[in-house]
C-alpha atoms as a PDB file:
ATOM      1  CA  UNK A   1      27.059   1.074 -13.590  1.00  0.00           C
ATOM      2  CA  UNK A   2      23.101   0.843 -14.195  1.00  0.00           C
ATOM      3  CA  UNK A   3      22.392  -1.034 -16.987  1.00  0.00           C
ATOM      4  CA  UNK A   4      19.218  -0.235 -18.938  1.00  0.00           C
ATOM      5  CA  UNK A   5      17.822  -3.483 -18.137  1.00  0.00           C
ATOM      6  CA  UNK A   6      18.098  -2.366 -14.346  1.00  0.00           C
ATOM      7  CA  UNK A   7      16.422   1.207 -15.415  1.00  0.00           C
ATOM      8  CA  UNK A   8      13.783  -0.211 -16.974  1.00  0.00           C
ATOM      9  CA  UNK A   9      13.235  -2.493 -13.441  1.00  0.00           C
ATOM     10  CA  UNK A  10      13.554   0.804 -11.119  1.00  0.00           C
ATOM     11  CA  UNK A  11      11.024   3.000 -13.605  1.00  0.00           C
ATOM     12  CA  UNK A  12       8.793   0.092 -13.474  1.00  0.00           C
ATOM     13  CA  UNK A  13       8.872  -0.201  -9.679  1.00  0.00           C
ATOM     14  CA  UNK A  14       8.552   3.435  -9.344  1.00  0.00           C
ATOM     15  CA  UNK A  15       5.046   3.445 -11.566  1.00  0.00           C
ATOM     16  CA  UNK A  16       3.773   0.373  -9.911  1.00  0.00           C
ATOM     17  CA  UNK A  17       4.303   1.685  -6.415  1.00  0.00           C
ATOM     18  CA  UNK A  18       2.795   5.394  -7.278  1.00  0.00           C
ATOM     19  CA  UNK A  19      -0.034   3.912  -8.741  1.00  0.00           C
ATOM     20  CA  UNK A  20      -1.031   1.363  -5.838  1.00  0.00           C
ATOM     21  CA  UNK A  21      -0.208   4.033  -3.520  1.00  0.00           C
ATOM     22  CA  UNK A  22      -2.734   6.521  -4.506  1.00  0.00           C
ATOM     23  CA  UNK A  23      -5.663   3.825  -5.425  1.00  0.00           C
ATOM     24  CA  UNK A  24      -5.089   2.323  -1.721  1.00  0.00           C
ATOM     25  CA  UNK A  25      -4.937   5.870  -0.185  1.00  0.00           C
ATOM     26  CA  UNK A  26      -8.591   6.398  -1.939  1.00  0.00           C
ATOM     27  CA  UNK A  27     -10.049   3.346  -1.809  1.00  0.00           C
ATOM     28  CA  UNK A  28      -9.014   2.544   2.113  1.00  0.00           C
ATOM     29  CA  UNK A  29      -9.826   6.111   3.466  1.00  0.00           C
ATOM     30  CA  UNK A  30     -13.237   5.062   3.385  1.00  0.00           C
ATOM     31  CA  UNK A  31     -12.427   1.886   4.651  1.00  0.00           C
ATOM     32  CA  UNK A  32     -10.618   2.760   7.620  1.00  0.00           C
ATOM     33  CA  UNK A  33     -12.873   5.669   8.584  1.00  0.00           C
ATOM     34  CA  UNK A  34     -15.817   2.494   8.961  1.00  0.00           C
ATOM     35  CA  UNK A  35     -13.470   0.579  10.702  1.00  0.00           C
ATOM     36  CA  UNK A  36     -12.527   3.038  13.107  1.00  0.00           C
ATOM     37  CA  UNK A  37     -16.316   4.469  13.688  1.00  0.00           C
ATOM     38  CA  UNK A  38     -18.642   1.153  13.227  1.00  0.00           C
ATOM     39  CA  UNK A  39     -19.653  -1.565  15.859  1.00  0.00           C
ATOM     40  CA  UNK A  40     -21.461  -3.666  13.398  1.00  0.00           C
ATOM     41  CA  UNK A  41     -20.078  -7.556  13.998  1.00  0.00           C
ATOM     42  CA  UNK A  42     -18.718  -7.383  10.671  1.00  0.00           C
ATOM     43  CA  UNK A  43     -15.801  -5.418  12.126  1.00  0.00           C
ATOM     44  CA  UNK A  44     -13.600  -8.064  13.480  1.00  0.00           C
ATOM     45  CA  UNK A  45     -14.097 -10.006  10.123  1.00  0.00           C
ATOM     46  CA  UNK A  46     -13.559  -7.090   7.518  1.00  0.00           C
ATOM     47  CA  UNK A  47     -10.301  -6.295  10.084  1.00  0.00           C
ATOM     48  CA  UNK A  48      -9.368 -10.179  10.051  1.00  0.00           C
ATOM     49  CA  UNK A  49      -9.561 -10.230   5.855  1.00  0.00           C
ATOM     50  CA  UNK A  50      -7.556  -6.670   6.130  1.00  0.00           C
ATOM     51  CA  UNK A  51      -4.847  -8.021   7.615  1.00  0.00           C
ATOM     52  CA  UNK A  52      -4.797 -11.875   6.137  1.00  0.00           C
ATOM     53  CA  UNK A  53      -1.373 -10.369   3.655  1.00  0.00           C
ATOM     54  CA  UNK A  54       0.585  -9.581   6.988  1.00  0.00           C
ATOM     55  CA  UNK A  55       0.560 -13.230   7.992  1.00  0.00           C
ATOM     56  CA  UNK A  56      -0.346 -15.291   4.495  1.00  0.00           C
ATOM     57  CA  UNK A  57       2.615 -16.462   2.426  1.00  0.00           C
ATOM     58  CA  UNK A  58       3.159 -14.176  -0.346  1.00  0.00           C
ATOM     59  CA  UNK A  59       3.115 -17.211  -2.717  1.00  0.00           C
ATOM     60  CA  UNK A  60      -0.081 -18.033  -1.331  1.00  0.00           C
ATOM     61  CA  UNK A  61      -1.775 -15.057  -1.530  1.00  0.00           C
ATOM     62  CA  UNK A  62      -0.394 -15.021  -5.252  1.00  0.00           C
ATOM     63  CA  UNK A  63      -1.522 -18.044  -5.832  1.00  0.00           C
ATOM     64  CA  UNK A  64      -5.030 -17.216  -4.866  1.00  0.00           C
ATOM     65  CA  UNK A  65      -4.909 -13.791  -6.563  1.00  0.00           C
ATOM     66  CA  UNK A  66      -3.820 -16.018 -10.011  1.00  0.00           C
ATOM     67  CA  UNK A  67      -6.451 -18.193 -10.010  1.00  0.00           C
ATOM     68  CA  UNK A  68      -8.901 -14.991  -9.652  1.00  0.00           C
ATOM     69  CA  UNK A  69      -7.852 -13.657 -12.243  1.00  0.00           C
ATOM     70  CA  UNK A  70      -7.504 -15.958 -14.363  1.00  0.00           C
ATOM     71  CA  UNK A  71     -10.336 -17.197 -17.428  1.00  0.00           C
ATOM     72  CA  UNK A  72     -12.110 -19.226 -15.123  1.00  0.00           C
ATOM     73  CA  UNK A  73     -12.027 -17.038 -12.100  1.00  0.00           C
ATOM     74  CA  UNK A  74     -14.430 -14.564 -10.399  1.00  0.00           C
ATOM     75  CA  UNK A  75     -12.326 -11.091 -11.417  1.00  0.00           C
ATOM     76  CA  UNK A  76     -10.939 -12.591 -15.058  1.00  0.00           C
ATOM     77  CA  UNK A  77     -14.906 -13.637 -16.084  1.00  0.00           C
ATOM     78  CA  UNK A  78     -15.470  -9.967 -15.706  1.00  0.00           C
ATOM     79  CA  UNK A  79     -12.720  -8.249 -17.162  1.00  0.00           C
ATOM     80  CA  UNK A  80     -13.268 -10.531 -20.184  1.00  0.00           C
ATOM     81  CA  UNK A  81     -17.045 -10.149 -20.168  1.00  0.00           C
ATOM     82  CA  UNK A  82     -16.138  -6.302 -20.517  1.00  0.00           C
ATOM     83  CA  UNK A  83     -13.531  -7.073 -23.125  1.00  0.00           C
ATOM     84  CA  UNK A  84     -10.174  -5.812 -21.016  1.00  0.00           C
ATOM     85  CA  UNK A  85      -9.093  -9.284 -21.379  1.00  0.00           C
ATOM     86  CA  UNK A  86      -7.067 -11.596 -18.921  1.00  0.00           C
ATOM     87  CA  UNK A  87      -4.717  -9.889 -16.376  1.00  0.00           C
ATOM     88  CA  UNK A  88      -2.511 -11.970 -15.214  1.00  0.00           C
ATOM     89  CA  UNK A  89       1.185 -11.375 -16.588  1.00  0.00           C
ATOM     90  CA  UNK A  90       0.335  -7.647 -17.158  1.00  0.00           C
ATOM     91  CA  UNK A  91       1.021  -4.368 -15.598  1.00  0.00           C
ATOM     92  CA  UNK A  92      -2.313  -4.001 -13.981  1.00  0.00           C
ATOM     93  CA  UNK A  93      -2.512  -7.420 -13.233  1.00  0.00           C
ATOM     94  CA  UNK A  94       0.446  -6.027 -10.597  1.00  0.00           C
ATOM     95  CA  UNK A  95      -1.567  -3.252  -9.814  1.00  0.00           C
ATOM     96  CA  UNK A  96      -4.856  -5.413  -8.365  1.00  0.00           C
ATOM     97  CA  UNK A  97      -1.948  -7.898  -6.617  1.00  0.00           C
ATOM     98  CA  UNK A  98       0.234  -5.295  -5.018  1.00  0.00           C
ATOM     99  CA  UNK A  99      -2.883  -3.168  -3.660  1.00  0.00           C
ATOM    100  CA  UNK A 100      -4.235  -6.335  -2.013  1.00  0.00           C
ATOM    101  CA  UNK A 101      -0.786  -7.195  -0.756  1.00  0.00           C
ATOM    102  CA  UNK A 102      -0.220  -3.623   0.660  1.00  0.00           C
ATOM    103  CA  UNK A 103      -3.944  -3.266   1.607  1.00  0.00           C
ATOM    104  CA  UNK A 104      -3.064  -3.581   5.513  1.00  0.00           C
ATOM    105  CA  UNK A 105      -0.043  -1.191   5.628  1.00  0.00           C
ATOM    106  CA  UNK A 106      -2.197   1.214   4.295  1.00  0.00           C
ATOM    107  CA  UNK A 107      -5.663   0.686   6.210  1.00  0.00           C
ATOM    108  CA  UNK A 108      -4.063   0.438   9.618  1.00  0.00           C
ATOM    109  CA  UNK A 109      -2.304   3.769   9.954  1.00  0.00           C
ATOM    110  CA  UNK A 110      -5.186   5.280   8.765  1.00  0.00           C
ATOM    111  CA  UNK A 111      -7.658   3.638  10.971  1.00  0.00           C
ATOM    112  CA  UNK A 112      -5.345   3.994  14.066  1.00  0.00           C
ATOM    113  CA  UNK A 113      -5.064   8.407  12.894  1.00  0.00           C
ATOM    114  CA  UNK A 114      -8.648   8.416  13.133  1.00  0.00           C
ATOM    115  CA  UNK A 115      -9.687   6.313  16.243  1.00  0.00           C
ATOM    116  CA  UNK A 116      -6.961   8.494  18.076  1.00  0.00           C
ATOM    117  CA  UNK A 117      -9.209  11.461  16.537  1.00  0.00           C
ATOM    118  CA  UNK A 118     -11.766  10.433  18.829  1.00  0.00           C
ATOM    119  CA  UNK A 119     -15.608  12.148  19.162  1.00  0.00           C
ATOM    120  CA  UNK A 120     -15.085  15.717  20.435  1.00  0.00           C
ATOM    121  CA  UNK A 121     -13.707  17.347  17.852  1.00  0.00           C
ATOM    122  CA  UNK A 122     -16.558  16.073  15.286  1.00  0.00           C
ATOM    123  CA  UNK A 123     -19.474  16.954  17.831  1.00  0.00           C
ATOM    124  CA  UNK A 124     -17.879  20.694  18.211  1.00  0.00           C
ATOM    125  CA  UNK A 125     -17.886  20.827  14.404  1.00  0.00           C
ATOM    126  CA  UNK A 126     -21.637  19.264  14.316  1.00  0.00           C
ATOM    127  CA  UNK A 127     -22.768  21.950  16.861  1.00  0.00           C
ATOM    128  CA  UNK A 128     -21.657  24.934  14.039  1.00  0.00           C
ATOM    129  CA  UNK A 129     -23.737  22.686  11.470  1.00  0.00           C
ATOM    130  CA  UNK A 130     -20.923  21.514   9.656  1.00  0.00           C
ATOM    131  CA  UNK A 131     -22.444  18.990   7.463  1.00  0.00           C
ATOM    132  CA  UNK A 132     -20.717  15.331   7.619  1.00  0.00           C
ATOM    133  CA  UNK A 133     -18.744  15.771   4.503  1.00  0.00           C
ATOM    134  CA  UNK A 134     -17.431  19.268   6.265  1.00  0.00           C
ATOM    135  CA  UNK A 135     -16.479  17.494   9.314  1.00  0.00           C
ATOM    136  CA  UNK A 136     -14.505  14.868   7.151  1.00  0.00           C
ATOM    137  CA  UNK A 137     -12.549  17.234   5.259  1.00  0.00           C
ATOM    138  CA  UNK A 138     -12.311  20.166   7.615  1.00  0.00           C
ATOM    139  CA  UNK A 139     -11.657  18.292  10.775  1.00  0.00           C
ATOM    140  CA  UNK A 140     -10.663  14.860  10.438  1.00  0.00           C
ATOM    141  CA  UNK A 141      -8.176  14.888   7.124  1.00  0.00           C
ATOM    142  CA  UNK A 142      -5.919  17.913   8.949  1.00  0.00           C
ATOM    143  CA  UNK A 143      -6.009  16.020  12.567  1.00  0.00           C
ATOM    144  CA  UNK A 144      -5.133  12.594  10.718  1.00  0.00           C
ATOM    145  CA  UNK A 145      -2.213  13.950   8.500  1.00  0.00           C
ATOM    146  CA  UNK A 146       0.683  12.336  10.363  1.00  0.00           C
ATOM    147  CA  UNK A 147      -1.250   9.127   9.443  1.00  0.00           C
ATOM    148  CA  UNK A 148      -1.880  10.088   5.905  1.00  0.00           C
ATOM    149  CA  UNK A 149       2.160  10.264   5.956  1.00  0.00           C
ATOM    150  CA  UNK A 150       2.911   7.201   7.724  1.00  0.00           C
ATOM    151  CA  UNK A 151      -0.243   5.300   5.260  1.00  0.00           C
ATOM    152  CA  UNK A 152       1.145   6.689   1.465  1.00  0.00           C
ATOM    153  CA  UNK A 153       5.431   6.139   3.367  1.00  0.00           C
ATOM    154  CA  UNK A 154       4.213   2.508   4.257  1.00  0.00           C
ATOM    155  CA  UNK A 155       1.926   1.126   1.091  1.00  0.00           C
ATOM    156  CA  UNK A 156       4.377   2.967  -1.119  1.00  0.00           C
ATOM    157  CA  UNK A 157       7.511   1.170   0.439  1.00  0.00           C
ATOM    158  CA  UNK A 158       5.902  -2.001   1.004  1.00  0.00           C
ATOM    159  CA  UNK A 159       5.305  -1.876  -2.791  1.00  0.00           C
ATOM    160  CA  UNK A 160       8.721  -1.551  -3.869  1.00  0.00           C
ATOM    161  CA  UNK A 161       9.864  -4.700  -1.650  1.00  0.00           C
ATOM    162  CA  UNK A 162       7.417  -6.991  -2.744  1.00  0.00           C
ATOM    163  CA  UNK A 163       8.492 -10.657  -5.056  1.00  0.00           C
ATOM    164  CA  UNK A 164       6.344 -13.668  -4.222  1.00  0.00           C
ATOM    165  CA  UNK A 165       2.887 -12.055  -5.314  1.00  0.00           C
ATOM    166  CA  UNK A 166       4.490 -10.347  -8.442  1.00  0.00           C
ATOM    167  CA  UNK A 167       6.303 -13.551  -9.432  1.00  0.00           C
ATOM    168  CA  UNK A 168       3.303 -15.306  -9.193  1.00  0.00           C
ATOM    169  CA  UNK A 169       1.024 -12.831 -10.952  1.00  0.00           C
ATOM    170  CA  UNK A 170       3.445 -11.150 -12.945  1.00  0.00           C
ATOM    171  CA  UNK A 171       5.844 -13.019 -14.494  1.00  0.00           C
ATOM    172  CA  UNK A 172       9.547 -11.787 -15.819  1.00  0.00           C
ATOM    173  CA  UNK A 173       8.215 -10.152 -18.848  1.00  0.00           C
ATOM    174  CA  UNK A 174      11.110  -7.317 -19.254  1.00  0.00           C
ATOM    175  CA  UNK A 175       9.400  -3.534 -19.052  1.00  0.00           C
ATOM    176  CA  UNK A 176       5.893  -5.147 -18.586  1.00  0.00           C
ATOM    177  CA  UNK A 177       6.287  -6.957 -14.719  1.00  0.00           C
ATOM    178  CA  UNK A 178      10.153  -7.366 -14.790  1.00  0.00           C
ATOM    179  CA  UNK A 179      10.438  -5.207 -11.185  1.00  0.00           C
ATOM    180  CA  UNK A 180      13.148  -4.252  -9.267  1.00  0.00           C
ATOM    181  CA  UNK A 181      12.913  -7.641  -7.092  1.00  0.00           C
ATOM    182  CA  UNK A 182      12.628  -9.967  -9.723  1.00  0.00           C
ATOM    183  CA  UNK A 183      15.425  -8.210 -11.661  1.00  0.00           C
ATOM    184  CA  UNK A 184      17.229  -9.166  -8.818  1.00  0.00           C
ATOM    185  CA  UNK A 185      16.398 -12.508  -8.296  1.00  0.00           C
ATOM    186  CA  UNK A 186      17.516 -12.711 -11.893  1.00  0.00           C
ATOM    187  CA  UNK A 187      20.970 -11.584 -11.571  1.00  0.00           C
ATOM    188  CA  UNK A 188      21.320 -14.208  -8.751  1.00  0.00           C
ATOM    189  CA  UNK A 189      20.213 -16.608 -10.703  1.00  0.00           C
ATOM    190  CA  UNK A 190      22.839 -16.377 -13.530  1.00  0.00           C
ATOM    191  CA  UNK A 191      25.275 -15.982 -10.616  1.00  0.00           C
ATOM    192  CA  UNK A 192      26.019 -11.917 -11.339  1.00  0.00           C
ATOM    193  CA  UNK A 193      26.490 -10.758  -8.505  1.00  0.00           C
ATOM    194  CA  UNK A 194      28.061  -7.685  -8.816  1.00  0.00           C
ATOM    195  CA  UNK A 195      24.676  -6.332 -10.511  1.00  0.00           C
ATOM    196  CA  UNK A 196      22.613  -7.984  -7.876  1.00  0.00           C
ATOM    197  CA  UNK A 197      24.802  -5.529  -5.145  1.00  0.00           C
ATOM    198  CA  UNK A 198      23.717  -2.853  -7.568  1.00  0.00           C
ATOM    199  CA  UNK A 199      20.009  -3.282  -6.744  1.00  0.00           C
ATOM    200  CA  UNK A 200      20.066  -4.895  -3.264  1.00  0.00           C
ATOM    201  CA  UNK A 201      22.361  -2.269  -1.849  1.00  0.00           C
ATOM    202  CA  UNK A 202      19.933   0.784  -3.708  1.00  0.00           C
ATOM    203  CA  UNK A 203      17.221  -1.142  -2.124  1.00  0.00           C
ATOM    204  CA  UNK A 204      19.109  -1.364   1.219  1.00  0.00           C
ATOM    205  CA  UNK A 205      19.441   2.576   1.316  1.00  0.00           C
ATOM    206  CA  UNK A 206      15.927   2.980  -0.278  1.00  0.00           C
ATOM    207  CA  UNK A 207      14.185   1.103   2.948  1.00  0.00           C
ATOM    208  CA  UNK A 208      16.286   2.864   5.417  1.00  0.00           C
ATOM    209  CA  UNK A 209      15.708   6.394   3.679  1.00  0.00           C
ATOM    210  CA  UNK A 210      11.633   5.646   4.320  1.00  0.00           C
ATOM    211  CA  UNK A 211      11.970   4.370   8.171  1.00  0.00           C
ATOM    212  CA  UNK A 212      14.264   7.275   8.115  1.00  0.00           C
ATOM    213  CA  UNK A 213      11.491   9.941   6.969  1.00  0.00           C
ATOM    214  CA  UNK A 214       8.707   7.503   9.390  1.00  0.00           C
ATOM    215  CA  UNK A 215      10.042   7.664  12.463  1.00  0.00           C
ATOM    216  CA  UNK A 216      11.473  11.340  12.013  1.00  0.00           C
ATOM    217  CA  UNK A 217       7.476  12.275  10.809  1.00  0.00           C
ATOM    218  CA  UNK A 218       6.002  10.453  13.770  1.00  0.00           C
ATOM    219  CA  UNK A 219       8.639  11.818  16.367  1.00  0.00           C
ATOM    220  CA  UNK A 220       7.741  15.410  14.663  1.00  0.00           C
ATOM    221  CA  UNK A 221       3.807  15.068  14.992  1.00  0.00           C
ATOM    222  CA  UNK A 222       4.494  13.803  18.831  1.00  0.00           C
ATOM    223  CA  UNK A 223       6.246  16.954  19.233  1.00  0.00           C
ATOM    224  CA  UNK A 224       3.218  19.075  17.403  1.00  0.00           C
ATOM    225  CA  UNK A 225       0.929  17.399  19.818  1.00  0.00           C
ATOM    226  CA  UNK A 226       3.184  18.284  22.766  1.00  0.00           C
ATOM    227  CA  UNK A 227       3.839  21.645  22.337  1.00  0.00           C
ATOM    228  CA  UNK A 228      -0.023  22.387  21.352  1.00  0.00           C
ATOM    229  CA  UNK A 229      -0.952  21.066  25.181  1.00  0.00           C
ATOM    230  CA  UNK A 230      -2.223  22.917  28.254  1.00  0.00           C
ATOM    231  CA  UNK A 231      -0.991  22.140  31.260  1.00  0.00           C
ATOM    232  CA  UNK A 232      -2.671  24.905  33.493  1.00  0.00           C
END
């Protein structure tokens, strides 16, 4: 049985992953389009800051994140300068931590979709004077949709899962940061484990459900790409 406690957890997780999903999916489009097209020297170093949450600590990184937002850091000057306050220990204080955590599962499928793009198809679209927004939406979005997929299946996932960075940031404030990883951690702490199976084993089946639908949409794209070749 789901208690409401739990509910409150999963609806929490659900809104915090949607939301980070679709600001990383707008913000790192852009992103990952540069990446994949510049040769400025900046490259290696905006890749190397991309994917510091894949190897950093998540305690670390929350750590960092905290004292950034806090009252005497670069982000929390601002947002109290502009009277939103302090964010730390609030839902959008997830938000900002969980899109910087999930920043790289999000940038690299996309980048990798549209280096594997390559230059052809965008030069045949320049030569009907397609204009570069044209060529963007027209040509590159469609060709890079498997990676669109595996992007929003990845930053969305990677979401759910995450507990140092919200911990740190976050808190245990019940419907506020109380997610479905820190509920957890809470029933293990008072030693009730029966509840903790509840979540861990919906989490279990969650996580296999979205490599499920990954590899599936990856092995179907391969076989788009195959059938659509000539061989003559």
């Amino acid at each position: 049985m789901i208690t409401e406690a739990q509910m409150d957890a999963i609806w929490l997780t659900i809104k915090l992953a949607s939301i980070t999903t679709i600001i990383l999916l707008t913000l790192c489009t852009p992103l990952a389009w540069w990446l994949a097209n510049t040769r400025s020297r900046m490259r290696g170093v905006v890749n190397a800051i991309v994917a510091l949450p894949l190897v950093l600590p998540p305690t670390v990184l929350g750590f960092y994140l905290l004292i950034a937002l806090g009252p005497s850091g670069i982000i929390g000057t601002i947002t109290q300068s502009l009277g939103i306050g302090l964010l730390p220990f609030t839902f959008w204080g997830l938000v900002i931590g969980s899109c910087v955590y999930s920043l790289p599962f999000v940038v690299q499928p996309l980048q990798n979709a549209f280096v594997a793009i390559g230059r052809r198809p965008l030069e045949a679209a320049a030569t009907l004077r397609a204009s570069p927004l044209d060529r963007f939406f027209n040509v590159v979005v469609p060709l890079a949709k498997p990676g669109f997929i595996t992007a929003g299946i990845l930053g969305f996932a990677h979401t759910v899962g995450e507990f140092g960075v919200v911990l740190m940031i976050g808190g245990n404030i019940p419907q506020e940061t109380k997610v479905i990883s820190v509920q957890i951690y809470d029933h293990v702490e008072a030693l009730e484990y029966t509840q903790a199976h509840v979540l861990s084993g919906g989490m279990l089946l969650f996580t296999f459900l979205v490599l499920l639908a990954l590899y599936n949409s990856r092995f179907a794209s391969g076989m788009h790409l195959f059938k659509g070749r000539s061989y003559d």
